[in-house]
C-alpha atoms as a PDB file:
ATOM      1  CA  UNK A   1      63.731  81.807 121.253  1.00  0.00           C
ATOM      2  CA  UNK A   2      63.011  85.530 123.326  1.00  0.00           C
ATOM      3  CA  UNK A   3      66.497  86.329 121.427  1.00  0.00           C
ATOM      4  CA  UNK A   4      64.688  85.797 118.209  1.00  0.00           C
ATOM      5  CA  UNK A   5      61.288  87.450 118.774  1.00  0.00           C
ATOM      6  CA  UNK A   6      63.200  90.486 119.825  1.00  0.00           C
ATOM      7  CA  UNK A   7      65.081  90.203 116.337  1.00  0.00           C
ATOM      8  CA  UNK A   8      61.767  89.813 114.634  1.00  0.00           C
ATOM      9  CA  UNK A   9      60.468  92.576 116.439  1.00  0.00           C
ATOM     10  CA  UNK A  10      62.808  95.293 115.819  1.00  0.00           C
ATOM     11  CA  UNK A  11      62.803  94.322 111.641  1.00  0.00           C
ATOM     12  CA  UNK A  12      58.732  94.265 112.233  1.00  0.00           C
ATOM     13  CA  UNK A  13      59.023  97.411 113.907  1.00  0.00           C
ATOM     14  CA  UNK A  14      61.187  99.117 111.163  1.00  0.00           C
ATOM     15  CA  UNK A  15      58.960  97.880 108.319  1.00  0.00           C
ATOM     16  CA  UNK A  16      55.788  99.069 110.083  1.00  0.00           C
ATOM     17  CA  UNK A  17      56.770 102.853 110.551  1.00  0.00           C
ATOM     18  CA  UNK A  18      57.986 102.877 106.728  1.00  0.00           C
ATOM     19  CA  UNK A  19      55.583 104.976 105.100  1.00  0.00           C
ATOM     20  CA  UNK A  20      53.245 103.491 102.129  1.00  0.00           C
ATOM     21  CA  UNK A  21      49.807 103.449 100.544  1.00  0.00           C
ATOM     22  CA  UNK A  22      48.169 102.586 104.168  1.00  0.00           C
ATOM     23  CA  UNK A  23      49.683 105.436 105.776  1.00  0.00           C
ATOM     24  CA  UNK A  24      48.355 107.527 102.785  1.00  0.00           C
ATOM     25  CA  UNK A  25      44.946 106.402 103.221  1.00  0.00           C
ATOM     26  CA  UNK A  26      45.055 107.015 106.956  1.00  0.00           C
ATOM     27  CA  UNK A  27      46.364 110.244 106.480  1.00  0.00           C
ATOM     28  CA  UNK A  28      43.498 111.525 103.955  1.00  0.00           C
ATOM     29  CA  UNK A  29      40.313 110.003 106.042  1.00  0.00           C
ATOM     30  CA  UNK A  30      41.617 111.544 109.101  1.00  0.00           C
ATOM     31  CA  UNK A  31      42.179 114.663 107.497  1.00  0.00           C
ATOM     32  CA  UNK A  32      38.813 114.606 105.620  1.00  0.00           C
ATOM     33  CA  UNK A  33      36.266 112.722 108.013  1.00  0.00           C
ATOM     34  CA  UNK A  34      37.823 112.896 110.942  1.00  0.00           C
ATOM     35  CA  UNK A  35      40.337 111.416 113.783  1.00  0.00           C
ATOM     36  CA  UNK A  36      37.343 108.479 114.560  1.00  0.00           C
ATOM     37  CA  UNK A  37      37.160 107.696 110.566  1.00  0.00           C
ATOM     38  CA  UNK A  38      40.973 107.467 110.781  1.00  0.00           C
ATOM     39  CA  UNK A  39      40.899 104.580 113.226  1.00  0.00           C
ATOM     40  CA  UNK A  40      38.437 102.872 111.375  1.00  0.00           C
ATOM     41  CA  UNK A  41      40.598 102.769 108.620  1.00  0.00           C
ATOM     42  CA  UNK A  42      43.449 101.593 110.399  1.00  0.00           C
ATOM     43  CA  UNK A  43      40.856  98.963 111.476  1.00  0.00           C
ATOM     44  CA  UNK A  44      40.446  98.038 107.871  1.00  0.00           C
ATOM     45  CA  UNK A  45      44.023  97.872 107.308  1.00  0.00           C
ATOM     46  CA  UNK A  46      45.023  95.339 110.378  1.00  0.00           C
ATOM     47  CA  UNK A  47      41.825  93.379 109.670  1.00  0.00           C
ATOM     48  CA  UNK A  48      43.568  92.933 105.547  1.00  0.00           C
ATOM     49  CA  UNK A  49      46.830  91.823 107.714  1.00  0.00           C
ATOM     50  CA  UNK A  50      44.848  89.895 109.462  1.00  0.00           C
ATOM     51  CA  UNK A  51      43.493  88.042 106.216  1.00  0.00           C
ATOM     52  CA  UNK A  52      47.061  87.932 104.880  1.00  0.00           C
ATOM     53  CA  UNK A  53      48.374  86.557 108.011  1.00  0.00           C
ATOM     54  CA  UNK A  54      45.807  83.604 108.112  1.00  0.00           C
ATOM     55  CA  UNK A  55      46.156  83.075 104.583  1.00  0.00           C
ATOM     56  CA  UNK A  56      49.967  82.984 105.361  1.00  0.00           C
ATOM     57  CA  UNK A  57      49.611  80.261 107.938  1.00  0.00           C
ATOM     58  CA  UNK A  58      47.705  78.052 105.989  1.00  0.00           C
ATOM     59  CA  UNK A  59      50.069  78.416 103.202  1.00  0.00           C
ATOM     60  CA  UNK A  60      47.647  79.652 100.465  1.00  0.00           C
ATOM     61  CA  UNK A  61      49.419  83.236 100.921  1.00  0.00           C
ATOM     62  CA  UNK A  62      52.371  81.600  99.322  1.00  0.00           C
ATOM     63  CA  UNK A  63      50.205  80.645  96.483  1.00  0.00           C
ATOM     64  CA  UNK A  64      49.714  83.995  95.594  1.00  0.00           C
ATOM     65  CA  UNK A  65      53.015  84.998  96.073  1.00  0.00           C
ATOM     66  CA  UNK A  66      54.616  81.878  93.842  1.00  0.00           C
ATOM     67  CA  UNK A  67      51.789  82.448  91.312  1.00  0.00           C
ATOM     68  CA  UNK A  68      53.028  85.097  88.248  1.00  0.00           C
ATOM     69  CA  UNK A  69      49.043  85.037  87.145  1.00  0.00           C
ATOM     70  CA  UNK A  70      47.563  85.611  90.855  1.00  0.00           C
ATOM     71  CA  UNK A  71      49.858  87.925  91.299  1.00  0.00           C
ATOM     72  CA  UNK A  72      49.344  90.399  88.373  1.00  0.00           C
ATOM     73  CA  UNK A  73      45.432  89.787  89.007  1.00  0.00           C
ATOM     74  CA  UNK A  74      46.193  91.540  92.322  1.00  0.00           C
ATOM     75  CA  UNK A  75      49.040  93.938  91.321  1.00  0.00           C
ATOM     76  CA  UNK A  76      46.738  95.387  88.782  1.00  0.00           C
ATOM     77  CA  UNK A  77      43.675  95.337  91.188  1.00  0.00           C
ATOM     78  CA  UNK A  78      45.950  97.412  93.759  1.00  0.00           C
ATOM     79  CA  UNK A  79      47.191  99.676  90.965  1.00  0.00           C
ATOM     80  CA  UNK A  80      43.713 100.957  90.340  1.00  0.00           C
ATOM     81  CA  UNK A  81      42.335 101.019  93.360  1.00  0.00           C
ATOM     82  CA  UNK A  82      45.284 103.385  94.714  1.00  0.00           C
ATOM     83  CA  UNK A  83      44.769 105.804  91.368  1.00  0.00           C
ATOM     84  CA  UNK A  84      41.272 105.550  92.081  1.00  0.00           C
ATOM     85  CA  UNK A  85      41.978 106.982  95.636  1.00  0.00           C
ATOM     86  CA  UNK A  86      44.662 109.641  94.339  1.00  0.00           C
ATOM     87  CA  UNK A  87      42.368 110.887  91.663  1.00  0.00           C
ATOM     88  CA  UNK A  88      39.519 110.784  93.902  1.00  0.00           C
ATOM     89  CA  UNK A  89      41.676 113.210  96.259  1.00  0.00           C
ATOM     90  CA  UNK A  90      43.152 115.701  93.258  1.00  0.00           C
ATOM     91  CA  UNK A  91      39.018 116.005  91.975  1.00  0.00           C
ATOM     92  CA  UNK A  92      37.713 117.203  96.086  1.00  0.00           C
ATOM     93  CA  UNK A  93      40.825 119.757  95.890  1.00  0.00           C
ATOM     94  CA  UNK A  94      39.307 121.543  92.867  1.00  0.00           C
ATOM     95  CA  UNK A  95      36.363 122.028  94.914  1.00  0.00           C
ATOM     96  CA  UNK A  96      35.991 126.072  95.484  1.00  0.00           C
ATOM     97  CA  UNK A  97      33.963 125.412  98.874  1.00  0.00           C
ATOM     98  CA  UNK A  98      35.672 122.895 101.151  1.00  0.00           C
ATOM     99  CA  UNK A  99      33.168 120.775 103.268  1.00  0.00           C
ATOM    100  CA  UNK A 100      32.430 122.351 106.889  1.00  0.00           C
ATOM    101  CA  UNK A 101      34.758 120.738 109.351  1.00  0.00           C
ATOM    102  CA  UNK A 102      33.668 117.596 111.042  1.00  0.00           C
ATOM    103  CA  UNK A 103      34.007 117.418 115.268  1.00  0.00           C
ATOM    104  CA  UNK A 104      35.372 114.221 116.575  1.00  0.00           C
ATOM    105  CA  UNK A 105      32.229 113.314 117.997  1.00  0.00           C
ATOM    106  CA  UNK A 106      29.641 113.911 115.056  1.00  0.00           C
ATOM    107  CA  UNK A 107      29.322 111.237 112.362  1.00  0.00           C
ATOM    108  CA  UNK A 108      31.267 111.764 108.843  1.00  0.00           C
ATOM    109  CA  UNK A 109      29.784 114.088 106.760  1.00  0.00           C
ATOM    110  CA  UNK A 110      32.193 112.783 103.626  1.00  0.00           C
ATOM    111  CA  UNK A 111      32.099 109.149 104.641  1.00  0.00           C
ATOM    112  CA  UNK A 112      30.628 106.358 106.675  1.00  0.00           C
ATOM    113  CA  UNK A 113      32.452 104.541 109.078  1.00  0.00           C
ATOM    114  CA  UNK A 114      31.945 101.612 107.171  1.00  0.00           C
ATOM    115  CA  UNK A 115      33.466 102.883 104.042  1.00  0.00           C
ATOM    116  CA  UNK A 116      36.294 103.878 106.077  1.00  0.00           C
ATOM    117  CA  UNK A 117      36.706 100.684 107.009  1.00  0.00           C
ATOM    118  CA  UNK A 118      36.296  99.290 104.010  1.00  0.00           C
ATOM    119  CA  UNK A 119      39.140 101.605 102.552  1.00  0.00           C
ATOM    120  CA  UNK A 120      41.712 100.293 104.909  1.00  0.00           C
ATOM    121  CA  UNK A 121      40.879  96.744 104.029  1.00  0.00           C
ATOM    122  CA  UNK A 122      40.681  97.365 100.427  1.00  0.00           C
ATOM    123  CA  UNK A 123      43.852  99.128  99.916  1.00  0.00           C
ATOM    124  CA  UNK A 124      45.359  96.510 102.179  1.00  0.00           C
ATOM    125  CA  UNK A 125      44.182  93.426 100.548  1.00  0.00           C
ATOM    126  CA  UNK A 126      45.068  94.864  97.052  1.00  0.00           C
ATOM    127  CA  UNK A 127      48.599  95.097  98.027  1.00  0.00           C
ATOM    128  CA  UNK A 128      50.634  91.507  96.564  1.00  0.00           C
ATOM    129  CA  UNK A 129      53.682  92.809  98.619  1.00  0.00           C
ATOM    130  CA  UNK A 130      52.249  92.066 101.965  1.00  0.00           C
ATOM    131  CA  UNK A 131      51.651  88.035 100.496  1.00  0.00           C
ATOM    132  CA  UNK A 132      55.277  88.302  99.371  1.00  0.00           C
ATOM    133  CA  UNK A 133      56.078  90.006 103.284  1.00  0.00           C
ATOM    134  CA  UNK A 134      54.383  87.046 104.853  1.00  0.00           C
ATOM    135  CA  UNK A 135      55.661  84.381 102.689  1.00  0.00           C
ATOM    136  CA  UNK A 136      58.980  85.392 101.658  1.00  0.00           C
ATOM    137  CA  UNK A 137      60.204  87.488 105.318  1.00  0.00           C
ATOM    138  CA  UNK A 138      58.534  86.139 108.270  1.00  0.00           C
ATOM    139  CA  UNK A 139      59.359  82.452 107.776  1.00  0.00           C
ATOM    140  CA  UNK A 140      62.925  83.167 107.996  1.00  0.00           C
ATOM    141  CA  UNK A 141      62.168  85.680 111.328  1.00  0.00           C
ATOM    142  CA  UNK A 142      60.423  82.400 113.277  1.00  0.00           C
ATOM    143  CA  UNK A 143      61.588  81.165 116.376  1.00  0.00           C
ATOM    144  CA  UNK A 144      63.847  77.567 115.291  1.00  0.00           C
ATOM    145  CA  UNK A 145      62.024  76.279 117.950  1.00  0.00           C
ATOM    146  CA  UNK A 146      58.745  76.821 117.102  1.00  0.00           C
ATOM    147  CA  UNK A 147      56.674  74.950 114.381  1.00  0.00           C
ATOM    148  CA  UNK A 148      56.227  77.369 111.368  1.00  0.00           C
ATOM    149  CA  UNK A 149      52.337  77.718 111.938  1.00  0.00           C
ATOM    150  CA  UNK A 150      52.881  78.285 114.942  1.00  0.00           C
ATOM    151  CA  UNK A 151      55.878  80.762 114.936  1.00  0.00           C
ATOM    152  CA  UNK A 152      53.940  82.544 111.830  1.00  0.00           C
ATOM    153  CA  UNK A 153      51.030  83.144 113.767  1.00  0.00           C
ATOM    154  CA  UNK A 154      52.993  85.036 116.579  1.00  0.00           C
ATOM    155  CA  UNK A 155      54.620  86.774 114.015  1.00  0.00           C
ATOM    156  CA  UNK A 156      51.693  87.894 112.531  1.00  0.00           C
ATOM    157  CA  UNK A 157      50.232  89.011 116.020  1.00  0.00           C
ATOM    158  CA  UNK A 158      53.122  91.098 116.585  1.00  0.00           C
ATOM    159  CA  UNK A 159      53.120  92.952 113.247  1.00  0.00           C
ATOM    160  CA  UNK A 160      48.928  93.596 114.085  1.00  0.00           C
ATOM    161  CA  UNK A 161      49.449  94.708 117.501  1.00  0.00           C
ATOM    162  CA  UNK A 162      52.384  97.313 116.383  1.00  0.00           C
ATOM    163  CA  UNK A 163      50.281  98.546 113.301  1.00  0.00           C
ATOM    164  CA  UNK A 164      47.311  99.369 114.970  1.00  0.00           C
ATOM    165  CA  UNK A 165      49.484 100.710 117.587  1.00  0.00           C
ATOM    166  CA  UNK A 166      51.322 102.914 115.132  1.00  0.00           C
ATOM    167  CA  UNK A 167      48.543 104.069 112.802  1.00  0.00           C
ATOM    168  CA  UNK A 168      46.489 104.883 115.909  1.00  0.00           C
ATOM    169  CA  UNK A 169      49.452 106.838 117.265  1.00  0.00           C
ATOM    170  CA  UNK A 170      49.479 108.671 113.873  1.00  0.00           C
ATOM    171  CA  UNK A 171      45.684 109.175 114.112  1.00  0.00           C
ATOM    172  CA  UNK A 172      45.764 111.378 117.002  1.00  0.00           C
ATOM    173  CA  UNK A 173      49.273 112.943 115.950  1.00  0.00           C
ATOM    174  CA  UNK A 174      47.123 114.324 112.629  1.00  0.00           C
ATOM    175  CA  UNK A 175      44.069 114.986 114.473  1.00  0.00           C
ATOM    176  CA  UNK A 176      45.610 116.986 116.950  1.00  0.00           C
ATOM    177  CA  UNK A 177      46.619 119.406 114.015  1.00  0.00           C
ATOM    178  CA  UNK A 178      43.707 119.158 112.422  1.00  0.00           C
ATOM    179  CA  UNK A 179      42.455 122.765 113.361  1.00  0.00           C
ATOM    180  CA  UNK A 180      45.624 123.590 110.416  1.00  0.00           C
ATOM    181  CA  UNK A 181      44.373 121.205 108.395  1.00  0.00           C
ATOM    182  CA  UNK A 182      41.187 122.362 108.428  1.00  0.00           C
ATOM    183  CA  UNK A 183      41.721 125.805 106.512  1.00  0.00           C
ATOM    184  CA  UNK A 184      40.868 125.402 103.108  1.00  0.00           C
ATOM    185  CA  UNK A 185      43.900 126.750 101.715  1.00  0.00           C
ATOM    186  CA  UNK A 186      45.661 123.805 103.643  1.00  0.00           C
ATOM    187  CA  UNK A 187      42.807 121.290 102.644  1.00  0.00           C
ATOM    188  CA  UNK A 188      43.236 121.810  99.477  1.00  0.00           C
ATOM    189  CA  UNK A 189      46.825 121.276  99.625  1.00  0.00           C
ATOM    190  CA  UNK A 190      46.642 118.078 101.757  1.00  0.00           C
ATOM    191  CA  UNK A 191      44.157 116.851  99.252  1.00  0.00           C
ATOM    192  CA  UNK A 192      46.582 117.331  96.266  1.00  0.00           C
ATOM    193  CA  UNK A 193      49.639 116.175  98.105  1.00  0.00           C
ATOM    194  CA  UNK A 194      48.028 112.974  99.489  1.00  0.00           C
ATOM    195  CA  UNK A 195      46.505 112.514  95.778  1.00  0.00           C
ATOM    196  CA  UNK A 196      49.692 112.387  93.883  1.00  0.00           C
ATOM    197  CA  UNK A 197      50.930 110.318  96.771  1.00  0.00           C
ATOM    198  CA  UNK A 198      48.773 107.699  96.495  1.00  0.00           C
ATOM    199  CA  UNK A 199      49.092 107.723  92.453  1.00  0.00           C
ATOM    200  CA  UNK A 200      52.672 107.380  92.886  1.00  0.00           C
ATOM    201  CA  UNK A 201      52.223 104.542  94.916  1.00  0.00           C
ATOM    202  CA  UNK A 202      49.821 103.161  92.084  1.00  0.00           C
ATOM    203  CA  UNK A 203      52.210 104.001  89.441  1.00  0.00           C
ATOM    204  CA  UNK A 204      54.901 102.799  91.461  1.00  0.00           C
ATOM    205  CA  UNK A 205      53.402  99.363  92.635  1.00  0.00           C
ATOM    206  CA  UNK A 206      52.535  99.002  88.894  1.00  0.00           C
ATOM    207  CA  UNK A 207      56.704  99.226  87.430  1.00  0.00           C
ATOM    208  CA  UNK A 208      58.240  97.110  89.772  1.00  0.00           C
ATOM    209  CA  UNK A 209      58.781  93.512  89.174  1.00  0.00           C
ATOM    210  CA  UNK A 210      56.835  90.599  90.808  1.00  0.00           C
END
């Protein structure tokens, strides 16, 4: 069984530092608000694992997953909300005075800390690939010796506990750069790269096959 859960955790590992639409979000709210609005949002994003990984044990994740019509409703959910993000990002670049810089300790000028949260979770729970992760990977990454509720759930810890430990890791990578970042010539530029990042992930979530 240790065999296994070391197996697990190196493909858990590997799929957690692959960059997508949560590492995008991340990377604009700590760039924007802040390194403390960046762990809320990487808050929001294990607490949507978290949801995915109960949802998983219980089996209704595989609902979802085996359900063409949930599915879409989902896909095209996630699709929006990520060009809603990306436009939202190329529209604050056009701005000709960039907002004064925020210190770690003062509250978000741009955003709450709620709505930071809220963006992790959203962009999170909007994603059908993590139902298809949890129903279609894991199962096969449980310990034999385990029941699959049981080897699920531990599964699912593991995957929490190295997300938040790799988007926090990233938080404080960015934010100790953030006196760059901060310039408005690079502002701008962050805000338009991270924009037509996140629509590509929109516009690339919305092509590929269920």
């Amino acid at each position: 069984m240790i065999a296994q859960l070391f197996a697990a955790a190196g493909v858990l590992a590997l799929l957690t530092l692959v960059p997508g639409p949560d590492m995008a979000v991340v990377t604009r709210r700590s760039l924007t608000s802040g390194p403390a609005d960046g762990y809320r949002t990487a808050g929001g994003i294990v607490a949507g694992l978290l949801v995915w990984g109960v949802l998983a044990v219980v089996g209704l994740a595989a609902v979802l997953a085996a359900s063409a019509v949930a599915y879409t409703v989902v896909k095209v959910l996630g699709v929006l909300y990520l060009l809603y993000l990306g436009i939202q990002a190329l529209w604050n670049s056009r701005r000709s005075a960039p907002a004064a810089p925020v210190s770690e300790e003062a509250p978000s000028l741009r955003s709450g800390g709620g709505s930071a949260w809220r963006t992790g979770l959203t962009s999170n729970l909007l994603n059908p690939k993590i139902a298809v992760f949890y129903t279609g990977l894991l199962p096969s990454l449980a310990p034999s010796d385990l029941s699959v509720p049981l080897g699920l759930a531990i599964l699912v810890a593991l995957h929490l506990v190295m997300t938040m430990a790799w988007l926090s890791g990233y938080v404080y990578l960015v934010s100790r750069a953030r006196s760059v970042f901060e310039r408005p010539r690079v502002r701008r530029a962050m805000d338009r790269v991270t924009g037509v990042v996140l629509i590509a992930f929109g516009v690339r979530l919305a092509t590929e096959g269920a």
